[in-house]
PDB file of N, CA and C in Angstrom:
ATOM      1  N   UNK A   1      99.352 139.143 119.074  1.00  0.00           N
ATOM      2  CA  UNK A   1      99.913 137.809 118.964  1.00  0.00           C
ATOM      3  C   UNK A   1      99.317 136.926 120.060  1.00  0.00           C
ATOM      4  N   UNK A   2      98.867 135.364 119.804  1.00  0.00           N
ATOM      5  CA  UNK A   2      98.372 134.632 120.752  1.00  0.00           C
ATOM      6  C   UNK A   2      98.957 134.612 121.728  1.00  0.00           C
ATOM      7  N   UNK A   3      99.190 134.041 122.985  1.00  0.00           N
ATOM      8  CA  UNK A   3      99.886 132.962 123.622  1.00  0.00           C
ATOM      9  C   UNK A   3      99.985 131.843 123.505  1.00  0.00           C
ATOM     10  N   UNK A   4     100.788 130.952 123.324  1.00  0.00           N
ATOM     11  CA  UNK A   4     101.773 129.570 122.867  1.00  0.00           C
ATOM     12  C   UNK A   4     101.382 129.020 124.987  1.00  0.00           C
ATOM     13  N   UNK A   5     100.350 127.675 124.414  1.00  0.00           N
ATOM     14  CA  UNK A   5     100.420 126.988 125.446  1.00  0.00           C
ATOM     15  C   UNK A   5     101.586 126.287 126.052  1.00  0.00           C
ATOM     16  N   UNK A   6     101.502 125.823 127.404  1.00  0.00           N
ATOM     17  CA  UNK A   6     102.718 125.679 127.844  1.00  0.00           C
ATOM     18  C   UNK A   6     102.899 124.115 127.858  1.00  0.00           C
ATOM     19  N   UNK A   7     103.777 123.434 127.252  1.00  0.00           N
ATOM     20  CA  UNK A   7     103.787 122.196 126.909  1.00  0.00           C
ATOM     21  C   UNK A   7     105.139 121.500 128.245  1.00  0.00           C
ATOM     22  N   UNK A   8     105.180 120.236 128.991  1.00  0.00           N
ATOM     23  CA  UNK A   8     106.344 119.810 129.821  1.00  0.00           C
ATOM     24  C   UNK A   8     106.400 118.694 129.556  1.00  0.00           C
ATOM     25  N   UNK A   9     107.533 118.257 128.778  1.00  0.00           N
ATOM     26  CA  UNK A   9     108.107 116.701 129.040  1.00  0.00           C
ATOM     27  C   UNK A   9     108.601 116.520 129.683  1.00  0.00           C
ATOM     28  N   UNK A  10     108.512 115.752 130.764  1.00  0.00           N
ATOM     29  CA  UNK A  10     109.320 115.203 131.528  1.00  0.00           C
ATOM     30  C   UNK A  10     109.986 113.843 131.263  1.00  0.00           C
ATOM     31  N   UNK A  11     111.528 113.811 131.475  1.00  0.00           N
ATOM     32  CA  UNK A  11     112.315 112.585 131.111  1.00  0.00           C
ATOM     33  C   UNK A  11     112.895 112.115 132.322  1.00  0.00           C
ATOM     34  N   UNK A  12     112.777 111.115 133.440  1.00  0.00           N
ATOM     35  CA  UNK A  12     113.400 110.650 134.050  1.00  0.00           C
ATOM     36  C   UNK A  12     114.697 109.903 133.896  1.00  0.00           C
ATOM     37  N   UNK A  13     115.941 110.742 134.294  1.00  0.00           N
ATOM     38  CA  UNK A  13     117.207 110.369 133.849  1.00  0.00           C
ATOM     39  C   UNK A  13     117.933 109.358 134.162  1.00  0.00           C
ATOM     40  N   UNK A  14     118.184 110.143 135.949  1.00  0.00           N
ATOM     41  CA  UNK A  14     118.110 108.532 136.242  1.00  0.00           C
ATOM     42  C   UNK A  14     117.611 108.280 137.360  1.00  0.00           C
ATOM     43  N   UNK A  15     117.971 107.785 138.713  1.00  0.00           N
ATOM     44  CA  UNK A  15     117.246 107.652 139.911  1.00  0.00           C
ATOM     45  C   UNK A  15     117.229 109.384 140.728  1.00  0.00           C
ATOM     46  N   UNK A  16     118.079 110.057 140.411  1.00  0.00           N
ATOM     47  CA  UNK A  16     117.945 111.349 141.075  1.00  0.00           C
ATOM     48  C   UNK A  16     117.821 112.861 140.173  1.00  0.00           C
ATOM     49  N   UNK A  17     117.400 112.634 139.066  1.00  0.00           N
ATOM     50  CA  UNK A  17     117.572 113.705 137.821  1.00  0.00           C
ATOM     51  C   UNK A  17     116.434 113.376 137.151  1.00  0.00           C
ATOM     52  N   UNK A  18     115.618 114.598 136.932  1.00  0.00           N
ATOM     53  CA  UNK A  18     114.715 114.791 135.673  1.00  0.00           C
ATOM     54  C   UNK A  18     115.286 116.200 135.082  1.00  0.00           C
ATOM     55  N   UNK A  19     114.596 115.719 133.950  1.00  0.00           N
ATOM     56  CA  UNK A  19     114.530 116.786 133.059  1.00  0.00           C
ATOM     57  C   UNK A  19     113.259 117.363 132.354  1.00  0.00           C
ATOM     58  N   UNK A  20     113.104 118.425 132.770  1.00  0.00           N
ATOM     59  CA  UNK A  20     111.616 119.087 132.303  1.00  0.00           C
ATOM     60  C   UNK A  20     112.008 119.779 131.339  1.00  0.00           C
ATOM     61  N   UNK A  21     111.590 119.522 130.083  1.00  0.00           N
ATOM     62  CA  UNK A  21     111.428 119.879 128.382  1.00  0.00           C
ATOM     63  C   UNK A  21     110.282 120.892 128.272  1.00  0.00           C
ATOM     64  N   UNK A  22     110.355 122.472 128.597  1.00  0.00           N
ATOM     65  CA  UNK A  22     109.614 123.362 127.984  1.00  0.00           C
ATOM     66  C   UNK A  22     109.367 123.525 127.069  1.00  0.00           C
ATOM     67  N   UNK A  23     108.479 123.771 126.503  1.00  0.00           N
ATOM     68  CA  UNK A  23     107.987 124.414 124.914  1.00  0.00           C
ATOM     69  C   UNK A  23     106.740 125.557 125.486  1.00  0.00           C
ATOM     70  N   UNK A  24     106.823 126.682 124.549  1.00  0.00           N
ATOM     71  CA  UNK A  24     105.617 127.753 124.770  1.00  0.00           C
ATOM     72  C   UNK A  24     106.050 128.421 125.695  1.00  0.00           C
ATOM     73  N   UNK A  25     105.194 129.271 126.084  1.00  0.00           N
ATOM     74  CA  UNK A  25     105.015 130.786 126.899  1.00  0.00           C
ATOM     75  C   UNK A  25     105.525 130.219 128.532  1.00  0.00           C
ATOM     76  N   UNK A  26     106.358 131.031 129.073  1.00  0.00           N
ATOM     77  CA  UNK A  26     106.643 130.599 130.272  1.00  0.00           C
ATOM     78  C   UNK A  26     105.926 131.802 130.743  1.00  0.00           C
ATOM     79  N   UNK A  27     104.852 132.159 131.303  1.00  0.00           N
ATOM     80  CA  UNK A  27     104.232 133.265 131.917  1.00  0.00           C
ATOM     81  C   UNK A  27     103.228 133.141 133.225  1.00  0.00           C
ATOM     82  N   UNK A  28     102.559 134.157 133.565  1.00  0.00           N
ATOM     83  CA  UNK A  28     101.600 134.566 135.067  1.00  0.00           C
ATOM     84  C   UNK A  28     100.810 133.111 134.722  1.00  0.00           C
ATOM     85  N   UNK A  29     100.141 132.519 133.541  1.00  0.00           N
ATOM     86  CA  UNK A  29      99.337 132.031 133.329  1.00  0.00           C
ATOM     87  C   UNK A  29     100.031 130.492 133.701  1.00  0.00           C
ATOM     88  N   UNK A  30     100.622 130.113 133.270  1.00  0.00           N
ATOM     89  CA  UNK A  30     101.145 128.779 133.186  1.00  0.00           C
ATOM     90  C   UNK A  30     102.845 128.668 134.320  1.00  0.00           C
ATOM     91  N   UNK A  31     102.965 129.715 134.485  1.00  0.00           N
ATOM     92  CA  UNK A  31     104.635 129.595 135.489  1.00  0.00           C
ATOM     93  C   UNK A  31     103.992 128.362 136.632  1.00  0.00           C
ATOM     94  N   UNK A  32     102.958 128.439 137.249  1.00  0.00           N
ATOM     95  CA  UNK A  32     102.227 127.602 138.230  1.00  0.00           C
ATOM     96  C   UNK A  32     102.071 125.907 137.681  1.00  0.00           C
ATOM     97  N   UNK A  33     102.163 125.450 136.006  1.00  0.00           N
ATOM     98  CA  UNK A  33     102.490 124.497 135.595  1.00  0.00           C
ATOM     99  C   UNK A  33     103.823 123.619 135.786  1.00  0.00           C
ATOM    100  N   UNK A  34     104.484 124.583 135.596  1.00  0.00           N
ATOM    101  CA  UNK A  34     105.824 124.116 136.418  1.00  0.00           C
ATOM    102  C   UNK A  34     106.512 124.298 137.300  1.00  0.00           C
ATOM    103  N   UNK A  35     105.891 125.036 138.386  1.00  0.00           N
ATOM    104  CA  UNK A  35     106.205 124.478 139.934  1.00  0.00           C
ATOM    105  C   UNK A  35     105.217 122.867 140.231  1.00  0.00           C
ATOM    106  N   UNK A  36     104.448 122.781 139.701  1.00  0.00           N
ATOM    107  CA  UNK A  36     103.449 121.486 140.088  1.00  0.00           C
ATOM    108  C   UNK A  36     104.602 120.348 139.426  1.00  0.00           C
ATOM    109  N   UNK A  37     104.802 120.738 138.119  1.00  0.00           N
ATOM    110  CA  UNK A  37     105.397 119.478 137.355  1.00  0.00           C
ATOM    111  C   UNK A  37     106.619 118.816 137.989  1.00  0.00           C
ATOM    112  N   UNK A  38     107.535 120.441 138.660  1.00  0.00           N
ATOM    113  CA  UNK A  38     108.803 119.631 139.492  1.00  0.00           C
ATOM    114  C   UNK A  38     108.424 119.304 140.740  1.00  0.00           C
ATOM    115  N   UNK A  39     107.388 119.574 141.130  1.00  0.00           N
ATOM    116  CA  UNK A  39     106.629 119.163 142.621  1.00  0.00           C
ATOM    117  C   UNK A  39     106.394 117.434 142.421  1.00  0.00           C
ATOM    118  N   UNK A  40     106.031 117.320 141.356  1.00  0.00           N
ATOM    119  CA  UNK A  40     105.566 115.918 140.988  1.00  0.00           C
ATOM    120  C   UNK A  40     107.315 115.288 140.765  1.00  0.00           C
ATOM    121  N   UNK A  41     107.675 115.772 139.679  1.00  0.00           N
ATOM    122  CA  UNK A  41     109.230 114.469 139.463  1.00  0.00           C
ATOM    123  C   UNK A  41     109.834 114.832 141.086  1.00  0.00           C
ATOM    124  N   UNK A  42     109.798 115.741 141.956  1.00  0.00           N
ATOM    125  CA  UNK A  42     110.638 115.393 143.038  1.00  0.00           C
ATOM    126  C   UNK A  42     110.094 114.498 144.397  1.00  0.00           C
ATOM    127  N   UNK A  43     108.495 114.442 144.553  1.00  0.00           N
ATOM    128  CA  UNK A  43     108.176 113.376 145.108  1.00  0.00           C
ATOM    129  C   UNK A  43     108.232 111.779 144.908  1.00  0.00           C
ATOM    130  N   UNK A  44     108.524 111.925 143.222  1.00  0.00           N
ATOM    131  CA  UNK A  44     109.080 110.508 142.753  1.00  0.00           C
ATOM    132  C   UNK A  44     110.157 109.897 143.357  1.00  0.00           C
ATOM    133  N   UNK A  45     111.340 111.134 144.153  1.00  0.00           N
ATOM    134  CA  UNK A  45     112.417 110.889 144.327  1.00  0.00           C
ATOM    135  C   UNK A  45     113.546 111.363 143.524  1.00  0.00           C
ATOM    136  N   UNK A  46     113.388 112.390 142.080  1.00  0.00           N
ATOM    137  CA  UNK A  46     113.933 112.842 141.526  1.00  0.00           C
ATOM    138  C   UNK A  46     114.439 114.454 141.933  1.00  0.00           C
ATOM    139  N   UNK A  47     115.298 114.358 142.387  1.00  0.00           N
ATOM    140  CA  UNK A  47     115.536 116.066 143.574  1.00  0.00           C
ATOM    141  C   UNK A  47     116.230 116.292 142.612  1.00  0.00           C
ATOM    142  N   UNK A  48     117.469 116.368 141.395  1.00  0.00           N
ATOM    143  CA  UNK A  48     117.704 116.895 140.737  1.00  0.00           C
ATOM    144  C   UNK A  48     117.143 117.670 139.437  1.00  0.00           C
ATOM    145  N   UNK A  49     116.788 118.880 139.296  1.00  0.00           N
ATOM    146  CA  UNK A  49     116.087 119.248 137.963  1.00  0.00           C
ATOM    147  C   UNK A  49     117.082 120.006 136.873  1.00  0.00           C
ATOM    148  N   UNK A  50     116.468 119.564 135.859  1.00  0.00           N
ATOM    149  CA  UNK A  50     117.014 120.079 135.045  1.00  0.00           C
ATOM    150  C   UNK A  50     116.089 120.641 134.043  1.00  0.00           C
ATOM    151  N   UNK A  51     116.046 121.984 134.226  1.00  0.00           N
ATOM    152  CA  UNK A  51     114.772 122.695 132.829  1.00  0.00           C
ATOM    153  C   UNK A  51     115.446 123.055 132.112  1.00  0.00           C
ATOM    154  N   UNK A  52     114.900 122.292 130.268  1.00  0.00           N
ATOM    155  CA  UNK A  52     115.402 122.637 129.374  1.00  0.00           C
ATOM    156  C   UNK A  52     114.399 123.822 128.769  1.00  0.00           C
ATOM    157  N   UNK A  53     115.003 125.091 128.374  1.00  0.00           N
ATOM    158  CA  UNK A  53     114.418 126.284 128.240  1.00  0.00           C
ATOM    159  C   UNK A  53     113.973 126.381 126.454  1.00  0.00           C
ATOM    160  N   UNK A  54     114.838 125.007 125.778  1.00  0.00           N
ATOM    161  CA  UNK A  54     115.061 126.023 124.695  1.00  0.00           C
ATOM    162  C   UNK A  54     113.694 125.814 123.341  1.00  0.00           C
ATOM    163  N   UNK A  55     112.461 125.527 124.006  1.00  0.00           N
ATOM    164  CA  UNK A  55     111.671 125.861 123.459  1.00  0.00           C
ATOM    165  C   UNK A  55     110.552 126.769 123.501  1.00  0.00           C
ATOM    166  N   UNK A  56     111.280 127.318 124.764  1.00  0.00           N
ATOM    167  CA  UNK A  56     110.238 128.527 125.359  1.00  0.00           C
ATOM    168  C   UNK A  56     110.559 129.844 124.723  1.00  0.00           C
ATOM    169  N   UNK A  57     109.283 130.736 124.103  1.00  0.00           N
ATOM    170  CA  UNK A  57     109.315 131.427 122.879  1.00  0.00           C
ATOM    171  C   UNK A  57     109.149 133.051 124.305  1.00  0.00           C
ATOM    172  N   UNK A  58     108.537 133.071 125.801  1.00  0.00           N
ATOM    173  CA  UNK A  58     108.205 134.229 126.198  1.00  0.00           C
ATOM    174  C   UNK A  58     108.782 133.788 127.765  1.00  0.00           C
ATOM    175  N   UNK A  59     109.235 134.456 128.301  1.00  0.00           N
ATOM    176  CA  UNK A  59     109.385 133.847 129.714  1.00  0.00           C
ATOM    177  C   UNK A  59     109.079 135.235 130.565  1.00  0.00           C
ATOM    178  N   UNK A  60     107.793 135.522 131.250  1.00  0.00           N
ATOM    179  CA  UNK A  60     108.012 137.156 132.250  1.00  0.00           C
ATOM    180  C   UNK A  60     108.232 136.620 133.322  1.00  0.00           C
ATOM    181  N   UNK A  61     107.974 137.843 133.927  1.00  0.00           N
ATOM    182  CA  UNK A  61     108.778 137.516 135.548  1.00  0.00           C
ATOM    183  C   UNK A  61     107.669 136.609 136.420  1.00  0.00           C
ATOM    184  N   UNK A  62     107.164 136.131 135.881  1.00  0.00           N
ATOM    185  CA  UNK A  62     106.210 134.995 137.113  1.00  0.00           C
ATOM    186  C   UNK A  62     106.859 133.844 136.692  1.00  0.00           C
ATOM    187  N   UNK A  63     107.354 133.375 134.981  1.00  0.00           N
ATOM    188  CA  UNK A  63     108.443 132.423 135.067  1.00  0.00           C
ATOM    189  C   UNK A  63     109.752 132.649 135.582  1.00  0.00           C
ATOM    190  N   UNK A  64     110.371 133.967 136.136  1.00  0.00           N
ATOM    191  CA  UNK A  64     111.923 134.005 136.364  1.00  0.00           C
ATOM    192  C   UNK A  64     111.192 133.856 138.057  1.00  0.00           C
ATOM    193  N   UNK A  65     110.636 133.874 138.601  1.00  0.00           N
ATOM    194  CA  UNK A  65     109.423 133.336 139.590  1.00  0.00           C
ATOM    195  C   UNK A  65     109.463 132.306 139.763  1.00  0.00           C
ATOM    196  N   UNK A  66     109.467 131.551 139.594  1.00  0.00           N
ATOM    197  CA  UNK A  66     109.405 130.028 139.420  1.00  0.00           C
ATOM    198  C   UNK A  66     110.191 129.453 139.373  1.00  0.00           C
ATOM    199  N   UNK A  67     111.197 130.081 138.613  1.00  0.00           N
ATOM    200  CA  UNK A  67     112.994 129.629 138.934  1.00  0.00           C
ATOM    201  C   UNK A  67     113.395 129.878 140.247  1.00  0.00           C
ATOM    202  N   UNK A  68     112.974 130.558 140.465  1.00  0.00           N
ATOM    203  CA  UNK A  68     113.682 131.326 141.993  1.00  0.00           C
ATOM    204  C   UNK A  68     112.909 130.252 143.111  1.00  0.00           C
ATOM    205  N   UNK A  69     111.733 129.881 142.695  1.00  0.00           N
ATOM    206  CA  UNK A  69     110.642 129.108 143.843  1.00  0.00           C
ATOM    207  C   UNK A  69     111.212 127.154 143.293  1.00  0.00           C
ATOM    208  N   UNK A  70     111.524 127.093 142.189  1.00  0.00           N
ATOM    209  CA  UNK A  70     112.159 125.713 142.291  1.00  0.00           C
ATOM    210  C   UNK A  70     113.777 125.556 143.266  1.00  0.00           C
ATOM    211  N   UNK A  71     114.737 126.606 142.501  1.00  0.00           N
ATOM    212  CA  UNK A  71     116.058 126.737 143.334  1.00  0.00           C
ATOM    213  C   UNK A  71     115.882 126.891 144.706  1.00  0.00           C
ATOM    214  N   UNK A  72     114.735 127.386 145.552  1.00  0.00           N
ATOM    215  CA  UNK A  72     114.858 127.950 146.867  1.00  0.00           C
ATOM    216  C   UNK A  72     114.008 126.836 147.235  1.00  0.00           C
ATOM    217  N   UNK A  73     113.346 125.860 147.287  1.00  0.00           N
ATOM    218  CA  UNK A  73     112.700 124.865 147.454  1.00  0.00           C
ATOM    219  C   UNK A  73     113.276 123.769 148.613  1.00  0.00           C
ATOM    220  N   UNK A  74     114.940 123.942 148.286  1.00  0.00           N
ATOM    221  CA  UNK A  74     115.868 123.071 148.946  1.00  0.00           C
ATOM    222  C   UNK A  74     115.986 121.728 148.950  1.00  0.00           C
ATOM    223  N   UNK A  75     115.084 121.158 147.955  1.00  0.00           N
ATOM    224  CA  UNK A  75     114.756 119.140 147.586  1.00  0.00           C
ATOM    225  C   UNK A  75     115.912 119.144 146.445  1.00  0.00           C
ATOM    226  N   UNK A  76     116.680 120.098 145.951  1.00  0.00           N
ATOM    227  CA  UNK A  76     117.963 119.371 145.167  1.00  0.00           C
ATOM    228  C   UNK A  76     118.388 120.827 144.272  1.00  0.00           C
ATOM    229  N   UNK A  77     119.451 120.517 143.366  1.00  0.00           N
ATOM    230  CA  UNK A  77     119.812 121.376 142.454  1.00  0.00           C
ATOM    231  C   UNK A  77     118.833 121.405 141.657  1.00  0.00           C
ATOM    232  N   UNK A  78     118.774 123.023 140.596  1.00  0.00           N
ATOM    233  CA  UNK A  78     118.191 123.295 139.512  1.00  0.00           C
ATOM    234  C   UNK A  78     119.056 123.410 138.998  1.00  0.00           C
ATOM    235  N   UNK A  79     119.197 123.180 137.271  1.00  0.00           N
ATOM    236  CA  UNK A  79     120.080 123.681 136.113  1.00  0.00           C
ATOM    237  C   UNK A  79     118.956 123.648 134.883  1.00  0.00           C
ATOM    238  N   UNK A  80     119.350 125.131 134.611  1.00  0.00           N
ATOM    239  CA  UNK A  80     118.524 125.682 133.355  1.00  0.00           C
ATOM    240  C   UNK A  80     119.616 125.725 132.088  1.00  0.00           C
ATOM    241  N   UNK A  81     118.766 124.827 131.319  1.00  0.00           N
ATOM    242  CA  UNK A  81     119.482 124.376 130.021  1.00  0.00           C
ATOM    243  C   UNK A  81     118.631 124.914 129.024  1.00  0.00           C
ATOM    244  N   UNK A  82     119.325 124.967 127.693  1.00  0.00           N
ATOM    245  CA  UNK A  82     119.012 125.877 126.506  1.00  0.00           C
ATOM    246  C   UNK A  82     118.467 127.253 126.535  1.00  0.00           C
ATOM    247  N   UNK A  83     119.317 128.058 127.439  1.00  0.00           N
ATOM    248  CA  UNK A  83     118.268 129.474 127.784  1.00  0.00           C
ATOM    249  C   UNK A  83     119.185 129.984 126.730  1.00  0.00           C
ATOM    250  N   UNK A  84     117.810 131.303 126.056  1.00  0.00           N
ATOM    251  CA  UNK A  84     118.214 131.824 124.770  1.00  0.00           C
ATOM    252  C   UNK A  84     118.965 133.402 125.009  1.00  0.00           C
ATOM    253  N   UNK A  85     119.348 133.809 124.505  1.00  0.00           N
ATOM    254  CA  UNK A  85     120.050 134.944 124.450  1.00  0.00           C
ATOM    255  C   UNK A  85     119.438 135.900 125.397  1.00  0.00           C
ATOM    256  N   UNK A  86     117.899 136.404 124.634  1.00  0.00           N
ATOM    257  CA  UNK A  86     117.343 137.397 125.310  1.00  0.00           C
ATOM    258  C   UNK A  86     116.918 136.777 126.871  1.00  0.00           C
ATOM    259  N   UNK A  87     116.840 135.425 126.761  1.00  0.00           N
ATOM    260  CA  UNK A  87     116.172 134.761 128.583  1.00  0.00           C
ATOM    261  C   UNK A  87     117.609 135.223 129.240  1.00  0.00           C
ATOM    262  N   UNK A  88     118.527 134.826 128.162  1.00  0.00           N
ATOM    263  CA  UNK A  88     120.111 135.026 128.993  1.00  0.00           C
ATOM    264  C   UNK A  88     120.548 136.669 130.064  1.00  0.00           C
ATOM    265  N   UNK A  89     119.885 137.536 128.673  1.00  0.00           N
ATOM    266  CA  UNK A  89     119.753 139.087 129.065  1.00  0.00           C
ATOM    267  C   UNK A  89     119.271 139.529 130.586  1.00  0.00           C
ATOM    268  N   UNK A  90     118.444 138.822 130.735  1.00  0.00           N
ATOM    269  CA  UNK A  90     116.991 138.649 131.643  1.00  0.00           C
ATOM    270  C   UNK A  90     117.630 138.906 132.922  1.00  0.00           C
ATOM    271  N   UNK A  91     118.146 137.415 132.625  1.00  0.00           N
ATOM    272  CA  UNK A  91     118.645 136.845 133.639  1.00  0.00           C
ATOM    273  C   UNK A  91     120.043 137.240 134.816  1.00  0.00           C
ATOM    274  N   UNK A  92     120.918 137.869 133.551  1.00  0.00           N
ATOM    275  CA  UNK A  92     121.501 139.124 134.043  1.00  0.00           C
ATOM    276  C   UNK A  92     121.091 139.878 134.774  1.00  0.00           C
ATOM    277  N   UNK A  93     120.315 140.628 133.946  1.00  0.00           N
ATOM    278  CA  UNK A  93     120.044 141.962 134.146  1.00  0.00           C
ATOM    279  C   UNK A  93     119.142 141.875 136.338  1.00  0.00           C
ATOM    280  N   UNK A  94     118.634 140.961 136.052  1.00  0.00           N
ATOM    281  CA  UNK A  94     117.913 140.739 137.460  1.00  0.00           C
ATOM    282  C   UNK A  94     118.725 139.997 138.126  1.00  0.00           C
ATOM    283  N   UNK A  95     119.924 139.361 138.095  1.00  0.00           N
ATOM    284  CA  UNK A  95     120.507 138.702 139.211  1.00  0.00           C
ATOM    285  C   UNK A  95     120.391 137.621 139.580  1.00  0.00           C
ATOM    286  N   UNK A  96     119.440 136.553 138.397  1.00  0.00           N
ATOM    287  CA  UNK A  96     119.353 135.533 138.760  1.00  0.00           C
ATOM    288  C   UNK A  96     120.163 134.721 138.175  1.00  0.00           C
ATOM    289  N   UNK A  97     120.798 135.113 137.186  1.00  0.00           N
ATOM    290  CA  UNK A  97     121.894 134.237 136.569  1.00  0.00           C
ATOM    291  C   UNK A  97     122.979 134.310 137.707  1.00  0.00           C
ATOM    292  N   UNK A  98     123.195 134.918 138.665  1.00  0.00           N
ATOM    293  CA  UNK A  98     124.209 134.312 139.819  1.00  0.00           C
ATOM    294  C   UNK A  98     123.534 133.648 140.996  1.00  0.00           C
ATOM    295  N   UNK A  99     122.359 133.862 141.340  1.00  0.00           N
ATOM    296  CA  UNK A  99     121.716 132.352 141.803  1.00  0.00           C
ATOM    297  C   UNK A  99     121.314 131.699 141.480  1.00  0.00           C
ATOM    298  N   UNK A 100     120.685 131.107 140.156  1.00  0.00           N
ATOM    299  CA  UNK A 100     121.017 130.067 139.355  1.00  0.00           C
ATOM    300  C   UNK A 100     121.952 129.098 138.032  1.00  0.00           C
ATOM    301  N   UNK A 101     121.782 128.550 138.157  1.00  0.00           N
ATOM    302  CA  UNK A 101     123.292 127.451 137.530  1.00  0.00           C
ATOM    303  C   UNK A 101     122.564 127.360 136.117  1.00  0.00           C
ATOM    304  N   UNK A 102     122.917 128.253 135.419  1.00  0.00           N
ATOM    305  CA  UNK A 102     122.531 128.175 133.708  1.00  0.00           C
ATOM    306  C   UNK A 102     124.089 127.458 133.212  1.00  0.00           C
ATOM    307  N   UNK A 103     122.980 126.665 132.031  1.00  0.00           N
ATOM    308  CA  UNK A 103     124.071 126.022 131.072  1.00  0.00           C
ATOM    309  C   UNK A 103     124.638 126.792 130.261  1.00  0.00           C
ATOM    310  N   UNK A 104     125.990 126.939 129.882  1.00  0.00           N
ATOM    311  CA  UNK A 104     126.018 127.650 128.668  1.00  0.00           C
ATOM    312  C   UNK A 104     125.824 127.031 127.165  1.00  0.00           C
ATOM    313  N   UNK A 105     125.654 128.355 126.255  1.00  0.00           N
ATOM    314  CA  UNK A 105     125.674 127.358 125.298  1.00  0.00           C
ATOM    315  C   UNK A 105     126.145 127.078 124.388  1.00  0.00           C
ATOM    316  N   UNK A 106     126.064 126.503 123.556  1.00  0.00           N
ATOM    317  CA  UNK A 106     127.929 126.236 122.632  1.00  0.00           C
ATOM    318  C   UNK A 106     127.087 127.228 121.207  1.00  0.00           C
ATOM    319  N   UNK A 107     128.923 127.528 121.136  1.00  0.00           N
ATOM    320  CA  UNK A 107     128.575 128.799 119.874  1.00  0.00           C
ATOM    321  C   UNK A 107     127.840 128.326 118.498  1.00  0.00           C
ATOM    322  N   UNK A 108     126.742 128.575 118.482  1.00  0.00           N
ATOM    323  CA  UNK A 108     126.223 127.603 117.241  1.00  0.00           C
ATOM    324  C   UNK A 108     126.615 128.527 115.658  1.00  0.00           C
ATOM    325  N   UNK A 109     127.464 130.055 115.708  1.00  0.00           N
ATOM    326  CA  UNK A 109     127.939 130.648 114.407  1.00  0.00           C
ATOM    327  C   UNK A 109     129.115 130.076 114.461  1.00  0.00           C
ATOM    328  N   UNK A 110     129.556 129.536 115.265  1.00  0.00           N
ATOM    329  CA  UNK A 110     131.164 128.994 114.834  1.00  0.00           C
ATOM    330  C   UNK A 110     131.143 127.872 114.107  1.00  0.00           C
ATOM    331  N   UNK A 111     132.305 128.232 113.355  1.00  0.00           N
ATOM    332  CA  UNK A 111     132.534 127.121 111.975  1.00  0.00           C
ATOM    333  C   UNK A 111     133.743 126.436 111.621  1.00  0.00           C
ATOM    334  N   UNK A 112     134.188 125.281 112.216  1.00  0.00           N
ATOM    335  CA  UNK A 112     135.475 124.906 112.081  1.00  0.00           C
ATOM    336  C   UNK A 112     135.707 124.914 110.339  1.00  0.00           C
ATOM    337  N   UNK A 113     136.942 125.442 110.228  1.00  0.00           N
ATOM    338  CA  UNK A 113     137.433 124.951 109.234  1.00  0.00           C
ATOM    339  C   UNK A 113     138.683 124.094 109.183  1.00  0.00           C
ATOM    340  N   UNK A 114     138.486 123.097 108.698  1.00  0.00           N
ATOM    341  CA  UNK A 114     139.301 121.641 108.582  1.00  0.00           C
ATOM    342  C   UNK A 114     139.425 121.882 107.112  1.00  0.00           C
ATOM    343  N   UNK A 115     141.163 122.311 106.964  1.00  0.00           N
ATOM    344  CA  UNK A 115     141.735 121.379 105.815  1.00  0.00           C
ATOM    345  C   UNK A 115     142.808 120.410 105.347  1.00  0.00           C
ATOM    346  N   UNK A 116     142.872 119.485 104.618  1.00  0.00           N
ATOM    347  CA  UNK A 116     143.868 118.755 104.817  1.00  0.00           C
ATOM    348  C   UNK A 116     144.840 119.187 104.323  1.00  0.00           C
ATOM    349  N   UNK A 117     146.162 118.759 104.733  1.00  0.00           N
ATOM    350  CA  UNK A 117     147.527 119.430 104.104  1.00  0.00           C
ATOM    351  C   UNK A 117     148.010 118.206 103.217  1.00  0.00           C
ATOM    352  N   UNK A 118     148.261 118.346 102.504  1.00  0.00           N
ATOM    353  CA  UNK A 118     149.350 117.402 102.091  1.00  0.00           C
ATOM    354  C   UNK A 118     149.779 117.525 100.662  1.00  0.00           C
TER     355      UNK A 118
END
């Protein structure tokens, strides 16, 4: 199977918050893309980050790397948004889900059922 290049949007939120929009392989090859990218929104003045995970299809440990080297950085909070089940596993399993601030995420099999009475 290829590797899925590593794609970053960045959205400036507001004067102290970005948000970096992953898509593709978070790996050895590209994890170094996004330490540069939050290197860049936090010299803007943006010390809050926020990485949205949930288009990243591979994440190894040079991206759970990179989490650890943005959070320990000390220029502001990280929060990792849309992390997927198995990133969720990961993240456990190594201990970084208690030093970093993951979003949770809302149950997407749940199914209200609404009926009317009357």
């Amino acid at each position: 199977m290829r590797p899925q290049l590593l794609t970053i949007e960045v959205t400036r939120l507001d004067a102290g918050t970005a948000r970096l929009r992953l898509t593709g392989d978070l790996d050895f090859d590209t994890a170094p893309e996004l330490i540069e990218a939050a290197a860049g929104v936090r010299a803007d003045g943006h010390r809050a980050l926020i990485v949205d995970l949930g288009g990243v299809g591979l994440c190894d440990s040079s991206g759970l790397s990179a989490f650890v080297v943005l959070s320990q950085g000390g220029a502001g909070p990280v929060r990792l948004a849309g992390v997927s089940a198995r990133l969720q596993q990961l993240l456990d399993r190594t201990g970084l889900a208690e030093l970093l601030a993951v979003e949770e995420q809302p149950a997407t099999d749940a199914v209200d059922d609404v009926r009317e009475v009357g």
